[in-house]
C-alpha atoms as a PDB file:
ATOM      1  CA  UNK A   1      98.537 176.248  77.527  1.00  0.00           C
ATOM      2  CA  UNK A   2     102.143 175.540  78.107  1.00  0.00           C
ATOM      3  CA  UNK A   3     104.438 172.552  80.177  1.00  0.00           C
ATOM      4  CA  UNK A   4     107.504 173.482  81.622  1.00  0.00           C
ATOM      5  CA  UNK A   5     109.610 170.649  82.679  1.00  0.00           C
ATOM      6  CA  UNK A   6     112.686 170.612  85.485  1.00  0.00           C
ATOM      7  CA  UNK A   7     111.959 173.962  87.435  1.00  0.00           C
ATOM      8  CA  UNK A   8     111.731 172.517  90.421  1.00  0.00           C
ATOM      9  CA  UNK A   9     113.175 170.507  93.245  1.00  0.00           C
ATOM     10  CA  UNK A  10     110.114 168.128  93.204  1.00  0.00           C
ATOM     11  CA  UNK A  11     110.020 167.174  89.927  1.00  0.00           C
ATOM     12  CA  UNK A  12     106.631 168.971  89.650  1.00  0.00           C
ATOM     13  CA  UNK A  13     105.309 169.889  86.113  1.00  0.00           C
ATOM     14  CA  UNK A  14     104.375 173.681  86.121  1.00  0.00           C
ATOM     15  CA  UNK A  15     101.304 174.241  83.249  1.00  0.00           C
ATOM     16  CA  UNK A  16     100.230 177.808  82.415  1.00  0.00           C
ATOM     17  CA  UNK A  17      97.453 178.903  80.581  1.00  0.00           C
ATOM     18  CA  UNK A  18      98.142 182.657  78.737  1.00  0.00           C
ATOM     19  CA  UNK A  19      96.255 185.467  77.242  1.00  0.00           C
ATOM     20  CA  UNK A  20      96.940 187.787  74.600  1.00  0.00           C
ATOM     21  CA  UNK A  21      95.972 191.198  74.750  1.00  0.00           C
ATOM     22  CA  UNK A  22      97.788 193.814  72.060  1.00  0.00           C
ATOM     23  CA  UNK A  23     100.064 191.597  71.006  1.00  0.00           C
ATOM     24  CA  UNK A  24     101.376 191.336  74.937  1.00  0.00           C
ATOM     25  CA  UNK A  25     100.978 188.121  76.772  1.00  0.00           C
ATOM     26  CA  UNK A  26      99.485 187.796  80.250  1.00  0.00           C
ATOM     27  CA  UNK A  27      99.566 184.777  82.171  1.00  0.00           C
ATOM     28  CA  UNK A  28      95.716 183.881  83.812  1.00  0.00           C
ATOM     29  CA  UNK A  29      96.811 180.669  85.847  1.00  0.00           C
ATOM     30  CA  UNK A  30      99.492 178.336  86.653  1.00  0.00           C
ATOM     31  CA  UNK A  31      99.095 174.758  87.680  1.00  0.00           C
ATOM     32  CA  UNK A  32     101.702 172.391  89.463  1.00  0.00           C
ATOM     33  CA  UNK A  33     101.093 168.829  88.845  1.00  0.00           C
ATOM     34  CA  UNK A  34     102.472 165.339  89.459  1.00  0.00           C
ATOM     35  CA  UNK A  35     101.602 162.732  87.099  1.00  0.00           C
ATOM     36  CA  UNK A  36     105.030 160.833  86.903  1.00  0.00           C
ATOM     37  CA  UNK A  37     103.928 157.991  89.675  1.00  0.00           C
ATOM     38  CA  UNK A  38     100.198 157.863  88.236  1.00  0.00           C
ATOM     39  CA  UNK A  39      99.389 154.344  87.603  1.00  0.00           C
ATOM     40  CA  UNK A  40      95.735 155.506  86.071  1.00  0.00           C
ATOM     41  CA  UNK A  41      96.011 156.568  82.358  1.00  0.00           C
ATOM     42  CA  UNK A  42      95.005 159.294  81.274  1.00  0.00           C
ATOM     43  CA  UNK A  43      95.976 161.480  84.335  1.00  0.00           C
ATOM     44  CA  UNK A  44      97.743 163.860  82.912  1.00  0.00           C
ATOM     45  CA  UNK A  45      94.520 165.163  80.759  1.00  0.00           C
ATOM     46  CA  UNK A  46      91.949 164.380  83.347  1.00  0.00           C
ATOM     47  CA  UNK A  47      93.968 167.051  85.629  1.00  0.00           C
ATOM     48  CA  UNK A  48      94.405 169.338  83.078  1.00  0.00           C
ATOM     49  CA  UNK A  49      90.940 169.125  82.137  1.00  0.00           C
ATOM     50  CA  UNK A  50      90.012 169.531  85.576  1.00  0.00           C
ATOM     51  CA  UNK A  51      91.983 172.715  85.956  1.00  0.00           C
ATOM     52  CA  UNK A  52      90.417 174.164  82.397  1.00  0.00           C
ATOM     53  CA  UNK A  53      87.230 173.176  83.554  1.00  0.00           C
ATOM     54  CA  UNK A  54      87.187 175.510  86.529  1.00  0.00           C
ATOM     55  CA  UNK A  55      88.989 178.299  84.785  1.00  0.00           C
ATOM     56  CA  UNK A  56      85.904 177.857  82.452  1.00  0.00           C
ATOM     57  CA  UNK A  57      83.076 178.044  85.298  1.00  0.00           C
ATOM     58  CA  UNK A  58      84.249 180.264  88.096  1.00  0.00           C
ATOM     59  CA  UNK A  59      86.188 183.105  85.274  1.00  0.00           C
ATOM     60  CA  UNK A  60      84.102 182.641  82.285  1.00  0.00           C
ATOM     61  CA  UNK A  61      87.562 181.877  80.432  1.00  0.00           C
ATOM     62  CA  UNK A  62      86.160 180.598  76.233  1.00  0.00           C
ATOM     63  CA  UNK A  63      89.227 181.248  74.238  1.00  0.00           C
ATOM     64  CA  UNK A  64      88.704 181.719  70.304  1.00  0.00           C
ATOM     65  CA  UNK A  65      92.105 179.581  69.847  1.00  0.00           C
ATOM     66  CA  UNK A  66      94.571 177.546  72.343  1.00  0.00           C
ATOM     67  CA  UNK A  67      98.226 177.291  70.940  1.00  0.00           C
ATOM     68  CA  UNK A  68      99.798 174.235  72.306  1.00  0.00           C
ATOM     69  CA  UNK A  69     103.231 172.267  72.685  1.00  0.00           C
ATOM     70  CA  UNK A  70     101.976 169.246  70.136  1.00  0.00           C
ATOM     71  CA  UNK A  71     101.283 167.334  73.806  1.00  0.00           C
ATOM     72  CA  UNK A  72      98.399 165.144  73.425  1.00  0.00           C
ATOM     73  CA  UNK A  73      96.941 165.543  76.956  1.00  0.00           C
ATOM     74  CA  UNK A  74      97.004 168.999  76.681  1.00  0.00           C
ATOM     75  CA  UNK A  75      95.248 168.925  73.512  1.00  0.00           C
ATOM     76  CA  UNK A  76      92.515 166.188  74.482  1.00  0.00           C
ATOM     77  CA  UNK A  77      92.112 168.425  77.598  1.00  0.00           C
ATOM     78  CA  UNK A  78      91.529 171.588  76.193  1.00  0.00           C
ATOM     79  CA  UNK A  79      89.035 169.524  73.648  1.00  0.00           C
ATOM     80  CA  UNK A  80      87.129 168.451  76.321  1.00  0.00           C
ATOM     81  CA  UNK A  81      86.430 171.549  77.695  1.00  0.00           C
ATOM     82  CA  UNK A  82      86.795 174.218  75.559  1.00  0.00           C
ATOM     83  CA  UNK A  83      85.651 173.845  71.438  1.00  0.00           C
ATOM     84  CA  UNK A  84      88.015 176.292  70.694  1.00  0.00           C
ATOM     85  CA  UNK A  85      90.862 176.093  67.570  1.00  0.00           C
ATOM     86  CA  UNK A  86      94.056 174.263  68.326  1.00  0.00           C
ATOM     87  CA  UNK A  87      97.038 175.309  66.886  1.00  0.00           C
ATOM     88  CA  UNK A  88     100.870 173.922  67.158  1.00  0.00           C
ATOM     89  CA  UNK A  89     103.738 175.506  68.221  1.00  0.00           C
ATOM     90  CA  UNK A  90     105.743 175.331  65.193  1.00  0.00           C
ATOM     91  CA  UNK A  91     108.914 174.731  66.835  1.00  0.00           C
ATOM     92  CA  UNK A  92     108.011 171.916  68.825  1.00  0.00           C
ATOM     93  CA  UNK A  93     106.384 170.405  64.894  1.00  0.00           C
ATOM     94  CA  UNK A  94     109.757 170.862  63.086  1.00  0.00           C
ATOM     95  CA  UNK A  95     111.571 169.046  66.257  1.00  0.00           C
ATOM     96  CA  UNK A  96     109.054 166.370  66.265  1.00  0.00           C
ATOM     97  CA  UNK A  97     109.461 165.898  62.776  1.00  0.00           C
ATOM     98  CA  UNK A  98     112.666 165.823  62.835  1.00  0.00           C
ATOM     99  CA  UNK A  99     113.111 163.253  65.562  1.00  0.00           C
ATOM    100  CA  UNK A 100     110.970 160.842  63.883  1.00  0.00           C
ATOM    101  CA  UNK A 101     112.455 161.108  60.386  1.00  0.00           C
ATOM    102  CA  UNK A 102     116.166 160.556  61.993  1.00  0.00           C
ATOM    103  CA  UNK A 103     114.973 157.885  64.521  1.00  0.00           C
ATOM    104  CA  UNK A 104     112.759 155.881  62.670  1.00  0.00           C
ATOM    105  CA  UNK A 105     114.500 156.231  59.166  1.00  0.00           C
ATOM    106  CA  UNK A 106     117.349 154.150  57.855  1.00  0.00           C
ATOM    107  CA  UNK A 107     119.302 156.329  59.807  1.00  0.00           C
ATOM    108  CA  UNK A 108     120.041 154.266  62.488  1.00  0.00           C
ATOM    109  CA  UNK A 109     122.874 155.506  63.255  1.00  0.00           C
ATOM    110  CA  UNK A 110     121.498 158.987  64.078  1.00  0.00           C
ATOM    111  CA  UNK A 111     120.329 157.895  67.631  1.00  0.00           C
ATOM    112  CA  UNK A 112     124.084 158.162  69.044  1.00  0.00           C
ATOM    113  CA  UNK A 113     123.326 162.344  67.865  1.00  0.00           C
ATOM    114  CA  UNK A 114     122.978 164.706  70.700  1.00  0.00           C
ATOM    115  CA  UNK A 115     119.868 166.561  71.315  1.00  0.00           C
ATOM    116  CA  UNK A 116     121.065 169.599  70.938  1.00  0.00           C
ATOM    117  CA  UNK A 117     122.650 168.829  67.601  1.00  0.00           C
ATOM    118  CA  UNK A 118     119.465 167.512  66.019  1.00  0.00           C
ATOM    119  CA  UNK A 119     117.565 170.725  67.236  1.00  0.00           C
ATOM    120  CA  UNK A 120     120.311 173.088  65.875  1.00  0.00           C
ATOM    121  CA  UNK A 121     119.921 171.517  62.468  1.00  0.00           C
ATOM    122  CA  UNK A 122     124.094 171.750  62.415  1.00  0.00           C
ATOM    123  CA  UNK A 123     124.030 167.662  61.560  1.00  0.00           C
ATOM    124  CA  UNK A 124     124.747 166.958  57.666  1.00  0.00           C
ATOM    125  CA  UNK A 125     122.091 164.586  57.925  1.00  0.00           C
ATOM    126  CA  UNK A 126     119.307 167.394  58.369  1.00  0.00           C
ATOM    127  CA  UNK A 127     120.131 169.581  55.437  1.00  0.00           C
ATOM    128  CA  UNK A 128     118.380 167.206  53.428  1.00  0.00           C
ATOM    129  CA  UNK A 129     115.164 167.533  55.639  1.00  0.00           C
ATOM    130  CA  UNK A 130     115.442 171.334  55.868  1.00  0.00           C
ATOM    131  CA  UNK A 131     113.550 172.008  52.437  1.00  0.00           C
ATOM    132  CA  UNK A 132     110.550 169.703  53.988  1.00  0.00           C
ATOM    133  CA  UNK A 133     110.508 171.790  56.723  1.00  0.00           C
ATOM    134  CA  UNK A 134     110.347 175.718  55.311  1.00  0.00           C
ATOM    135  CA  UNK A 135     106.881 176.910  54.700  1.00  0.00           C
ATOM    136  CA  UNK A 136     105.533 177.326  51.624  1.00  0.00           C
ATOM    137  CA  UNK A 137     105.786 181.078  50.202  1.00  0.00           C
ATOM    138  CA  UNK A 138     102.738 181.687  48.665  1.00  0.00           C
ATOM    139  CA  UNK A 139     102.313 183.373  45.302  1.00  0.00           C
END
């Protein structure tokens, strides 16, 4: 399952749920959704949910494994429907980690950074975090 934000005029988030099939992905279905004036909480995975649930019972769709954007309705959506494994995108990990470490470290100063500078890793600050980040090799 995947979020893509501003690619549209309406401000409309556009989900899609993809298959892999030798080692070529195929999207299955897309969803548009509008969440951003929802007062209830919990929208967001409720409609996703909703969506999974009837890719579930009109296709048959029971994936092994979902791969996922570290978004938590996404997550608590596809654990409501489908028991299958969950595993991060690790892109969107290292950025999350790396946002939190700057912005909630003695760093303070950090926040003025740009984006794009924090996700490029060209900041002298983030050459510290870089080892943190590498996986391990194993032996």
């Amino acid at each position: 399952m995947n979020e893509t934000d501003n690619t549209n005029s309406k401000h409309l988030e556009l989900y899609s749920i993809m298959a892999e099939y030798d080692n070529a992905g195929f999207p299955l279905s897309y969803c548009l959704l509008s969440t951003a004036t929802a007062i209830d909480q919990q929208k967001r995975t409720k409609a996703l949910a909703a969506w999974a649930t009837c890719l579930r019972d009109i296709y048959g769709l029971s994936p092994v494994f979902a791969h996922v954007d570290k978004d938590m309705a996404e997550i608590g959506s596809l654990k409501e429907v489908w028991k299958s494994k969950i595993s991060l995108c690790w892109w969107h990990l290292r950025r999350a980690i790396r946002m939190r470490l700057i912005l909630s470290s003695s760093w303070s100063s950090q926040k003025q950074l740009g984006q794009d500078q924090l996700l490029l890793g060209t900041h002298p600050t983030l050459s510290k975090l870089k080892s943190l980040l590498q996986p391990r090799k194993h032996q």
